[in-house]
Each structure stands twice: as C-alpha cells, then as structure tokens.
PDB file of N, CA and C in Angstrom:
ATOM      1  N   UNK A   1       8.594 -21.692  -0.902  1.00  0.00           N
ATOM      2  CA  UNK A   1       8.521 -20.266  -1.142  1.00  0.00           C
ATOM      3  C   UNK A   1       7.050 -19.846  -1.123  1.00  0.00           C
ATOM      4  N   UNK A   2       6.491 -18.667  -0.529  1.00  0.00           N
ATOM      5  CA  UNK A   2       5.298 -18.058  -0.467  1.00  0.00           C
ATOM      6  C   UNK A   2       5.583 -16.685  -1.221  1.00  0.00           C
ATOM      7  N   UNK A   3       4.672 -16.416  -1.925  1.00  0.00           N
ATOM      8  CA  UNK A   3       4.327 -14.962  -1.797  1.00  0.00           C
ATOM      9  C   UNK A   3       2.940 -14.729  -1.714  1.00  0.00           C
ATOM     10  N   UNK A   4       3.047 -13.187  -0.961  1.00  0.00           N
ATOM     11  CA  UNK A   4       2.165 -12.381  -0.674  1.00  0.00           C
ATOM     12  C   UNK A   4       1.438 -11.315  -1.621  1.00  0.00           C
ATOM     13  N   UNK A   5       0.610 -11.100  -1.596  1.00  0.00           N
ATOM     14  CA  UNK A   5       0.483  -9.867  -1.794  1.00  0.00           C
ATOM     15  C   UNK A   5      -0.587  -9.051  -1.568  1.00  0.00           C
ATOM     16  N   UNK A   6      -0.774  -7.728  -1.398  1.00  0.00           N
ATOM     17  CA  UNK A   6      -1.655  -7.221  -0.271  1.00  0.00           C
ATOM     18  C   UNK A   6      -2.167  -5.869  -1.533  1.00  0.00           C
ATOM     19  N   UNK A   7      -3.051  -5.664  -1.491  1.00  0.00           N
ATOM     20  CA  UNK A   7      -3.614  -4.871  -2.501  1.00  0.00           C
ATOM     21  C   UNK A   7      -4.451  -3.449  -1.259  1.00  0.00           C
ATOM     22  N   UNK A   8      -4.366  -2.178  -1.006  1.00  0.00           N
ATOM     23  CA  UNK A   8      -4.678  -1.263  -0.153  1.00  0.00           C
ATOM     24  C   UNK A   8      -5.142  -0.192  -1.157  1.00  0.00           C
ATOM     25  N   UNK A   9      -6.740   0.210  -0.611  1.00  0.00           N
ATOM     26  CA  UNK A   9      -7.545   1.387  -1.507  1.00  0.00           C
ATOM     27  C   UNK A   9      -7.284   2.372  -0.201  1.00  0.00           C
ATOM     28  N   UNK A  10      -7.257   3.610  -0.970  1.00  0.00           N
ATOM     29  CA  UNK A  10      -6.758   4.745  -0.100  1.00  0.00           C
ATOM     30  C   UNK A  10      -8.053   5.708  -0.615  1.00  0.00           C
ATOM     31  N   UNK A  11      -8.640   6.588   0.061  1.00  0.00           N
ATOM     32  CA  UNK A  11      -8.906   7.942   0.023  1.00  0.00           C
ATOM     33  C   UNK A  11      -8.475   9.180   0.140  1.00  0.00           C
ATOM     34  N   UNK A  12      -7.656   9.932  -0.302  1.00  0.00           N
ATOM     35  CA  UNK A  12      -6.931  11.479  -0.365  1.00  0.00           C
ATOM     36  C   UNK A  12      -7.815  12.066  -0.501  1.00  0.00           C
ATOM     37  N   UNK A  13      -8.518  12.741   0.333  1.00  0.00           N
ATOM     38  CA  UNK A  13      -9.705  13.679   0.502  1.00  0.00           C
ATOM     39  C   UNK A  13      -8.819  15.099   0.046  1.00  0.00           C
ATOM     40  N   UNK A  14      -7.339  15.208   0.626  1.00  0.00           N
ATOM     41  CA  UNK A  14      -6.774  16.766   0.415  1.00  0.00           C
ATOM     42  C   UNK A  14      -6.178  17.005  -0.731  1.00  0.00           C
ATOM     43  N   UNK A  15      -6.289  15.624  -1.467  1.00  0.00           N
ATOM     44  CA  UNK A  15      -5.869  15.995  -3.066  1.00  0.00           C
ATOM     45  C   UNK A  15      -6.712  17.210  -3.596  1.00  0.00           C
ATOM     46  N   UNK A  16      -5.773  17.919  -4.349  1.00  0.00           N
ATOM     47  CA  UNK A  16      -6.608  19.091  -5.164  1.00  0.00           C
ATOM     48  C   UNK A  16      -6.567  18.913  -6.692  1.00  0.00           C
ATOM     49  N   UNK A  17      -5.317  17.874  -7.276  1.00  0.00           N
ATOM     50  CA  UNK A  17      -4.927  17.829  -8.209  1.00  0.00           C
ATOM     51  C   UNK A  17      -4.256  16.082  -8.408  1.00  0.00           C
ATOM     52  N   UNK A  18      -4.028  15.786  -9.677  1.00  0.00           N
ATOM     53  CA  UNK A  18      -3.435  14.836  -9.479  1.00  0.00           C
ATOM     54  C   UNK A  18      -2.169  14.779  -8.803  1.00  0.00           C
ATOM     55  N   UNK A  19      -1.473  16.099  -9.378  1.00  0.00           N
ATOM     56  CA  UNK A  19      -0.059  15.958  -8.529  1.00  0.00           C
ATOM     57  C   UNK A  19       0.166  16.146  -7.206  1.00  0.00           C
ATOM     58  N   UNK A  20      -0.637  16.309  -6.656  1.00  0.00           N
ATOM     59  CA  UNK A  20      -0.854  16.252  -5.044  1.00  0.00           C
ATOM     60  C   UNK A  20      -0.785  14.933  -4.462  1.00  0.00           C
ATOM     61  N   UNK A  21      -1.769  13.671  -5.087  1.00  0.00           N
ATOM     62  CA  UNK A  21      -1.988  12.796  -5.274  1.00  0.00           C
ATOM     63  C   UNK A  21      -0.786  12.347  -5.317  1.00  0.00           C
ATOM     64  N   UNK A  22       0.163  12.398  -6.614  1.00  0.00           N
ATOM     65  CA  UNK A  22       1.139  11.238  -6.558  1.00  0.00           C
ATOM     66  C   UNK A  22       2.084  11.782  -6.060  1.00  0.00           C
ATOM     67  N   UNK A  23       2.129  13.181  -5.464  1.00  0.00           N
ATOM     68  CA  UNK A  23       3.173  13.259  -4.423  1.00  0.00           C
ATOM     69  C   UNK A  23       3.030  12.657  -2.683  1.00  0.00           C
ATOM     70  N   UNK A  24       2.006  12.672  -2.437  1.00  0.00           N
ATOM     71  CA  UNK A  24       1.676  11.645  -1.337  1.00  0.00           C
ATOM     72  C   UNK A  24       1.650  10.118  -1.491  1.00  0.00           C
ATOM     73  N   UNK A  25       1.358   9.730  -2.466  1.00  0.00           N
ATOM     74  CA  UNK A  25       1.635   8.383  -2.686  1.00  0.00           C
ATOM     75  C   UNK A  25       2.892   7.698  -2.981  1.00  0.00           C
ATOM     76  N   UNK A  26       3.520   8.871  -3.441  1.00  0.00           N
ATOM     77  CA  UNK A  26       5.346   8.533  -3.710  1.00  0.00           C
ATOM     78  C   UNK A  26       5.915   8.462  -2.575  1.00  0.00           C
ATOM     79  N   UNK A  27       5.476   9.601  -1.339  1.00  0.00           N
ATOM     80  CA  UNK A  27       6.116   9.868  -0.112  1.00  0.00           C
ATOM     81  C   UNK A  27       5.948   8.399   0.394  1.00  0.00           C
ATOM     82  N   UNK A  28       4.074   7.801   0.526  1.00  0.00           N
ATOM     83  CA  UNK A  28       4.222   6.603   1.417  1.00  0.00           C
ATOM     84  C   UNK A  28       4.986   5.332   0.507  1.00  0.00           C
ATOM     85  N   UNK A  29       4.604   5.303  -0.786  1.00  0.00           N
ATOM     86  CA  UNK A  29       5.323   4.314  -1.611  1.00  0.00           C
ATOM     87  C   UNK A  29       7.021   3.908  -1.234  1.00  0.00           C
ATOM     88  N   UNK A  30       7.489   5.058  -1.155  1.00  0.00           N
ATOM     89  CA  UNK A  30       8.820   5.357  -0.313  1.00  0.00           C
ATOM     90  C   UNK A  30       9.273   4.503   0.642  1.00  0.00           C
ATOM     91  N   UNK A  31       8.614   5.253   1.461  1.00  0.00           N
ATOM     92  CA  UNK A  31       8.881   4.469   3.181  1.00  0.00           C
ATOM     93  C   UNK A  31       8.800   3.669   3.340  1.00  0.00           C
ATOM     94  N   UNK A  32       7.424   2.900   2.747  1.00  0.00           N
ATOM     95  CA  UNK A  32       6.716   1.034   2.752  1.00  0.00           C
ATOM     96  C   UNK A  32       8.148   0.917   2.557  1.00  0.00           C
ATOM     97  N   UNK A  33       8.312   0.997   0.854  1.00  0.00           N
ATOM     98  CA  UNK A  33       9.883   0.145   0.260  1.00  0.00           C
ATOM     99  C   UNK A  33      10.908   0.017   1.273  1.00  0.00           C
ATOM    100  N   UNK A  34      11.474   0.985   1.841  1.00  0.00           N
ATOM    101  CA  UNK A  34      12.436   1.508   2.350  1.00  0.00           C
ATOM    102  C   UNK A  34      12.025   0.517   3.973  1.00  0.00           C
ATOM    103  N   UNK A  35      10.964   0.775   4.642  1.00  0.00           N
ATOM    104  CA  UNK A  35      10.618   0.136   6.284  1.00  0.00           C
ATOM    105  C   UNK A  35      10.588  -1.589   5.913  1.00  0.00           C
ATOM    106  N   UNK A  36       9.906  -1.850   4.552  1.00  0.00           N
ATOM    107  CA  UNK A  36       9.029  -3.582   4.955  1.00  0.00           C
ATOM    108  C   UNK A  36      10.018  -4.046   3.930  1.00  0.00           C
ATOM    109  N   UNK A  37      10.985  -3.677   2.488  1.00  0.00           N
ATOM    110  CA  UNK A  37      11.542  -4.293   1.996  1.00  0.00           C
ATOM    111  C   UNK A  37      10.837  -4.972   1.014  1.00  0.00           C
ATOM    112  N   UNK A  38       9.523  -4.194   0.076  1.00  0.00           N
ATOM    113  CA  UNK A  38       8.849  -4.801  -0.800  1.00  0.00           C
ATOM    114  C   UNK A  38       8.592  -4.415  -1.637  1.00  0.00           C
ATOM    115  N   UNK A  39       8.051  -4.984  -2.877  1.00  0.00           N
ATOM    116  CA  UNK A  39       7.533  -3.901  -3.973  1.00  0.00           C
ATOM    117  C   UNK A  39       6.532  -3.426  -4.404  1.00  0.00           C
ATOM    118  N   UNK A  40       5.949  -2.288  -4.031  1.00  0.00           N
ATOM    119  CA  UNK A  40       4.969  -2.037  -4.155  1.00  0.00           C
ATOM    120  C   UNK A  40       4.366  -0.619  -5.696  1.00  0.00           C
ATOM    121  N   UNK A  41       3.368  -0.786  -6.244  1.00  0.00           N
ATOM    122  CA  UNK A  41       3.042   0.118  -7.192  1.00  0.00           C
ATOM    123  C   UNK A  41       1.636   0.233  -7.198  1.00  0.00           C
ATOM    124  N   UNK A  42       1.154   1.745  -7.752  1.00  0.00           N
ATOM    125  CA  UNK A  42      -0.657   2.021  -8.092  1.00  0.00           C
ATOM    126  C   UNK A  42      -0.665   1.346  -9.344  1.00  0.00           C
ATOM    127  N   UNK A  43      -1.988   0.580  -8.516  1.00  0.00           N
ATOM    128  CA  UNK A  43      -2.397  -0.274  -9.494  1.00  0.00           C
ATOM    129  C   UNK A  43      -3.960   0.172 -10.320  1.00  0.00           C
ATOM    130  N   UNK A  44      -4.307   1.216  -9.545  1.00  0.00           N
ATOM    131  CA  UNK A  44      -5.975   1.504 -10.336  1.00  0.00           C
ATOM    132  C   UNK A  44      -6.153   2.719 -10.053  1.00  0.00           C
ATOM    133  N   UNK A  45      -6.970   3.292 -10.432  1.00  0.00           N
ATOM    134  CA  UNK A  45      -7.669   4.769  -9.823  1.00  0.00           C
ATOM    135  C   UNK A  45      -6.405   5.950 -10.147  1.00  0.00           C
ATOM    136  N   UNK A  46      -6.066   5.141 -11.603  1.00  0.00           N
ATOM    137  CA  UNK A  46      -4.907   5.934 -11.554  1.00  0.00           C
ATOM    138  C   UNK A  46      -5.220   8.032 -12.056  1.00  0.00           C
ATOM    139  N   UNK A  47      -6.224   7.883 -12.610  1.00  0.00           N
ATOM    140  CA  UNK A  47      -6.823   9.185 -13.085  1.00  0.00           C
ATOM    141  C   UNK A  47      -7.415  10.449 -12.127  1.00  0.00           C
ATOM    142  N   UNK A  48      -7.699   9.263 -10.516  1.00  0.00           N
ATOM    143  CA  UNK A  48      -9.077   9.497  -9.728  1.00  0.00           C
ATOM    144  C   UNK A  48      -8.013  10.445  -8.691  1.00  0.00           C
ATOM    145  N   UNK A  49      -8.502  11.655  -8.759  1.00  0.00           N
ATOM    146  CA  UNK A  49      -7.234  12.466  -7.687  1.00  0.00           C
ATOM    147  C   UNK A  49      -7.660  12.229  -6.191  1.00  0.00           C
ATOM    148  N   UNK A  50      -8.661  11.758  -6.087  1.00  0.00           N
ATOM    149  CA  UNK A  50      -9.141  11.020  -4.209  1.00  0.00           C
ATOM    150  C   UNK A  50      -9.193   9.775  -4.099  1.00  0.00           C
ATOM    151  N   UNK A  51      -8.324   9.049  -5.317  1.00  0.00           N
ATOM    152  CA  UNK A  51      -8.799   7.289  -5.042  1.00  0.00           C
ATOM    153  C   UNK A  51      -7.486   7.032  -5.410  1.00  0.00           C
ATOM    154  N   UNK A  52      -7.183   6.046  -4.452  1.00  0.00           N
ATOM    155  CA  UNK A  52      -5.907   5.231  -4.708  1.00  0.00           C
ATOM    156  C   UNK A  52      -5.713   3.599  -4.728  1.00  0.00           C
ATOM    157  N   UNK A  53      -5.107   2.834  -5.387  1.00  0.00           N
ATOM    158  CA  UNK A  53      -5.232   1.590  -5.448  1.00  0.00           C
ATOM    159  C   UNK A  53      -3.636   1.050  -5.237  1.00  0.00           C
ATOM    160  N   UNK A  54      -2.905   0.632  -4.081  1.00  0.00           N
ATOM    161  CA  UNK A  54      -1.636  -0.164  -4.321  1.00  0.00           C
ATOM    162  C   UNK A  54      -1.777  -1.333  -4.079  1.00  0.00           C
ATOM    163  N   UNK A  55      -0.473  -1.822  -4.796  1.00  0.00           N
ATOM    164  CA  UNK A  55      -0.310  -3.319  -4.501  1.00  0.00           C
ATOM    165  C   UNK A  55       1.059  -3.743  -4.457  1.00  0.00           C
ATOM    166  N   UNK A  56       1.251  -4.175  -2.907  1.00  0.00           N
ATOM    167  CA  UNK A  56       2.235  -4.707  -2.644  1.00  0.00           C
ATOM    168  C   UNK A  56       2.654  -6.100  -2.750  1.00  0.00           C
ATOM    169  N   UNK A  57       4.201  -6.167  -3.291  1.00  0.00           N
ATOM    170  CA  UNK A  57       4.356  -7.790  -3.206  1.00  0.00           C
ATOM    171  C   UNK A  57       5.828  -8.113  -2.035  1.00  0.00           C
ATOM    172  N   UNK A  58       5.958  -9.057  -1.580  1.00  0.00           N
ATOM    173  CA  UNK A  58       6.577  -9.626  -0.565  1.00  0.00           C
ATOM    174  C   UNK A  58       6.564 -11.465  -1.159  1.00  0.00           C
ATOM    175  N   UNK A  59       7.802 -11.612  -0.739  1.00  0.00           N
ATOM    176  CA  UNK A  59       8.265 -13.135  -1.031  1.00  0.00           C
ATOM    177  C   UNK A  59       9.144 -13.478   0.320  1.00  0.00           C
ATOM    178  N   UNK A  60       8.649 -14.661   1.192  1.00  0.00           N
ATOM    179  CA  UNK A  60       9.212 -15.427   1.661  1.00  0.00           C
ATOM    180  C   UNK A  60       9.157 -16.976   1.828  1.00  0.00           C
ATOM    181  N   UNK A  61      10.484 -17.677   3.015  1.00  0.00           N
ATOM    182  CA  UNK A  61       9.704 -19.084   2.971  1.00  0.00           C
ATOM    183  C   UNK A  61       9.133 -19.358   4.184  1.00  0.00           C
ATOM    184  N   UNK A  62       8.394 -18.375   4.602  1.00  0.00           N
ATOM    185  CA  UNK A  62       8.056 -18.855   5.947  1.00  0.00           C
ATOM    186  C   UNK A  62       6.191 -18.160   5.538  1.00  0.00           C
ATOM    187  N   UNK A  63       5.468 -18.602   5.918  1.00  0.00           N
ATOM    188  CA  UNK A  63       4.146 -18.015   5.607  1.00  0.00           C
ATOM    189  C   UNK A  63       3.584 -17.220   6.565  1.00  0.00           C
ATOM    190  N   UNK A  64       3.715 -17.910   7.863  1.00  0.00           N
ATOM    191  CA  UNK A  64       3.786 -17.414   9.130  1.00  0.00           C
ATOM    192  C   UNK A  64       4.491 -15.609   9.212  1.00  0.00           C
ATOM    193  N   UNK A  65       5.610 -15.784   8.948  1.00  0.00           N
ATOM    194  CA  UNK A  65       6.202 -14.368   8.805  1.00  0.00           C
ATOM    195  C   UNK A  65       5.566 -13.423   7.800  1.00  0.00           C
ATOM    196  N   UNK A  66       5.355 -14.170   6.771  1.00  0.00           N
ATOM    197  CA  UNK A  66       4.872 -13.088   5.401  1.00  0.00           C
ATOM    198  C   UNK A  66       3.371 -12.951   6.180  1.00  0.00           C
ATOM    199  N   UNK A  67       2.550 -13.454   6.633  1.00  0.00           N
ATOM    200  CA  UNK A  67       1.155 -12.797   7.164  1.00  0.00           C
ATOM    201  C   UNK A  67       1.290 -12.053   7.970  1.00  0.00           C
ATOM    202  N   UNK A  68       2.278 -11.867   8.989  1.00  0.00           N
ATOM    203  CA  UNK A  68       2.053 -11.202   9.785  1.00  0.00           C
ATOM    204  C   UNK A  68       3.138  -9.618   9.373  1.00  0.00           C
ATOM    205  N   UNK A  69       4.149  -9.986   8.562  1.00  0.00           N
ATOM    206  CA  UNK A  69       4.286  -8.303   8.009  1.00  0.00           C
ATOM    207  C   UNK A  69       3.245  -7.916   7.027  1.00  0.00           C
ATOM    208  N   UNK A  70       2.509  -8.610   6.099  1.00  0.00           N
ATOM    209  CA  UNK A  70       1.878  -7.924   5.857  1.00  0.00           C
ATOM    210  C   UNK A  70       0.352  -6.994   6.725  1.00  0.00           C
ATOM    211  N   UNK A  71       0.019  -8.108   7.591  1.00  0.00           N
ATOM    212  CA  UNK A  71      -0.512  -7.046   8.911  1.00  0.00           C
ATOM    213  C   UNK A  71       0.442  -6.023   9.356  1.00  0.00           C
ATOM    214  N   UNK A  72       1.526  -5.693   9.178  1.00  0.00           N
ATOM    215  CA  UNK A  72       1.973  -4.699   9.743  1.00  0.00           C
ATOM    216  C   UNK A  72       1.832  -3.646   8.970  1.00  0.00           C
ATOM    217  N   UNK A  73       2.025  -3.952   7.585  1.00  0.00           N
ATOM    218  CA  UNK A  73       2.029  -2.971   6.420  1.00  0.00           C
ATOM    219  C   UNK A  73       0.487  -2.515   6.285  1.00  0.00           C
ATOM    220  N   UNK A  74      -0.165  -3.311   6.573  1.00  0.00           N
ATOM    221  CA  UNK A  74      -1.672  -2.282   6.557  1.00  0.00           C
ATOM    222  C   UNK A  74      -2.383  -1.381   8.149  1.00  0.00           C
ATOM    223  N   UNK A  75      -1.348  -1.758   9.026  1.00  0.00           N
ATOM    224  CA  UNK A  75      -1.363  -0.719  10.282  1.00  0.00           C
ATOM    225  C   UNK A  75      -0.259   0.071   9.887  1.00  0.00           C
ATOM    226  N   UNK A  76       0.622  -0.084   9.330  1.00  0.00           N
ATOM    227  CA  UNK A  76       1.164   1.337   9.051  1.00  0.00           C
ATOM    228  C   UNK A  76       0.934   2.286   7.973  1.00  0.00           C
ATOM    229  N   UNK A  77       0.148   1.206   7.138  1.00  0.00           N
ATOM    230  CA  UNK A  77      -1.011   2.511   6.325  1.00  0.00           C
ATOM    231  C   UNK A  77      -2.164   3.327   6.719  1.00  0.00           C
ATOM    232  N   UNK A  78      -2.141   2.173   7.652  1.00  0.00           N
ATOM    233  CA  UNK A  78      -3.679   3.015   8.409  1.00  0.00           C
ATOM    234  C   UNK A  78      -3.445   3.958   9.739  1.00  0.00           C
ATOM    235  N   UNK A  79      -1.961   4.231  10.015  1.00  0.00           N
ATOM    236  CA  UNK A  79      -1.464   5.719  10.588  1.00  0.00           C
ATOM    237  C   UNK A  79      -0.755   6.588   9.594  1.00  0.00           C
ATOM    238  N   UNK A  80      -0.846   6.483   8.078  1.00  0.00           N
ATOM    239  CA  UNK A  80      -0.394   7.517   7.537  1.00  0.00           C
ATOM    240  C   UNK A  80      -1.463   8.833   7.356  1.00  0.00           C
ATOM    241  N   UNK A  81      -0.469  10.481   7.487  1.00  0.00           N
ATOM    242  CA  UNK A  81      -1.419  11.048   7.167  1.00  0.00           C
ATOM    243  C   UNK A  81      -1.742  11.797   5.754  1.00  0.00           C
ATOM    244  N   UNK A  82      -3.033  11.810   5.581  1.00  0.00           N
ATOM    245  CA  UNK A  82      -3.396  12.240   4.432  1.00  0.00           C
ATOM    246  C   UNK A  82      -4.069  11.130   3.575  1.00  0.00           C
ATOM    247  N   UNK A  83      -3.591  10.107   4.142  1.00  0.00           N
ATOM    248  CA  UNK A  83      -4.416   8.561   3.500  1.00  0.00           C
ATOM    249  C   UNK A  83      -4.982   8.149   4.665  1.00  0.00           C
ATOM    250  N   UNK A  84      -6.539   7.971   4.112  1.00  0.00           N
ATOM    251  CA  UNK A  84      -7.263   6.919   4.592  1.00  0.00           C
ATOM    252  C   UNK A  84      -7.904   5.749   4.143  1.00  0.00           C
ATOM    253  N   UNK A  85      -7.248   4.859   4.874  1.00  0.00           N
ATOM    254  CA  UNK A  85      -7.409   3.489   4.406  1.00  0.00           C
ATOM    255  C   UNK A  85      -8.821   2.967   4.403  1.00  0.00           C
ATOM    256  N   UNK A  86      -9.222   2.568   3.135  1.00  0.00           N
ATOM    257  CA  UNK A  86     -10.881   2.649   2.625  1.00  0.00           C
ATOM    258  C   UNK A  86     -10.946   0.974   2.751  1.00  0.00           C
ATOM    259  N   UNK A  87     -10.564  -0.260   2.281  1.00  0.00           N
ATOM    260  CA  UNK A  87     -10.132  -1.070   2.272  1.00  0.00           C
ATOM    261  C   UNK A  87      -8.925  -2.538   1.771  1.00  0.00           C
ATOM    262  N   UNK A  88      -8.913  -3.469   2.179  1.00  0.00           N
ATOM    263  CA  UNK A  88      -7.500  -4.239   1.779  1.00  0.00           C
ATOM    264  C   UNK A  88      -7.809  -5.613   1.759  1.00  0.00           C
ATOM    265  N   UNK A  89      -7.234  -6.034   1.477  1.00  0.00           N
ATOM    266  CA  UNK A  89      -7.032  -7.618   0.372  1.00  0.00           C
ATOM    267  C   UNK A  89      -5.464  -8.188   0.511  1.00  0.00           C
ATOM    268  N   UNK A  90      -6.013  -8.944   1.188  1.00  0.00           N
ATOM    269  CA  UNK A  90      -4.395 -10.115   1.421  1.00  0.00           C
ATOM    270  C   UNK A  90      -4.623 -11.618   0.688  1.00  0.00           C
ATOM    271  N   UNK A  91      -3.691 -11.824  -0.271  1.00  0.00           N
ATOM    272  CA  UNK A  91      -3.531 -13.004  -0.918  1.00  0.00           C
ATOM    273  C   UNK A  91      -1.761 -13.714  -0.699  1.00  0.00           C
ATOM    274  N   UNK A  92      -2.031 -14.507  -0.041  1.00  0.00           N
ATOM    275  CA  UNK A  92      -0.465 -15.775   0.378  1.00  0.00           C
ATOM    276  C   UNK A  92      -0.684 -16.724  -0.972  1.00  0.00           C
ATOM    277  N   UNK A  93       0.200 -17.349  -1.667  1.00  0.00           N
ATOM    278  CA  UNK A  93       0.311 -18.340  -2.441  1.00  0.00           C
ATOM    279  C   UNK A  93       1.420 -19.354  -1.852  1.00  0.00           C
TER     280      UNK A  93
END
C-alpha cells in the first residue's frame, strides 16, 4: 500500500472577502473529490482571503499510478479559474 499526498498553495487575487474565498475553494474542492476520488481539505492560510493551502490524500497499491494522478491533480489545478497555482509538494510513502 502507498499513500500520497500532495499539498497545493493557491493565490485568489479576486477574493474580496473570505467568503469569496471559500466559495471558490469549495467549488474546486468539489470537483478534485468528485474527478480524482480523494480527500482533500485547507490546511493553512485559513484567515488569508488571497492565500490558500490544500492537501490532498490518495491511497493506492501501485506507486507508479498514485504519482502520476497526482501529476494530474496539480495540472488540473493549474487550469482552474480564479486559482493560481503559487506552489506544490508531493510526498509517496
């Protein structure tokens, strides 16, 4: 068994408020779950209405597979709009 997990800092430049903020982050939080099948939650910057911190987790037994969705999950963060992907952190165990 492997797990993953992939930690992604975001910038929301069009946040005006916090709730702007975690309504865009709920929208992509959403989809990840829903497209890659993982669990993901903000993990920092929880106050910061232009800074975002997630962290996704993923479990498989293949390692090979878990690296390469999680490359997928940070190209499909890095075409969402309204987030820009500032930087990311991949850890396999």
């Amino acid at each position: 068994m492997t797990v993953g997990v992939l930690r992604i800092d975001f910038a929301i430049y069009e946040a005006r408020s916090l709730k702007d903020k975690r309504r865009v982050l709920k929208s992509f939080k959403d989809r990840l779950a829903a497209r890659h099948n993982v669990s993901v939650a903000e993990v920092e910057h929880l106050d910061s209405r232009q800074r975002a911190s997630i962290g996704i987790a993923m479990v498989s037994n293949d390692p090979v597979h878990l690296h390469s969705c999680l490359d997928k999950i940070v190209d499909f963060a890095r075409q969402q709009r309204g987030l820009s992907l500032i930087d990311y952190e991949k850890t396999l165990w």
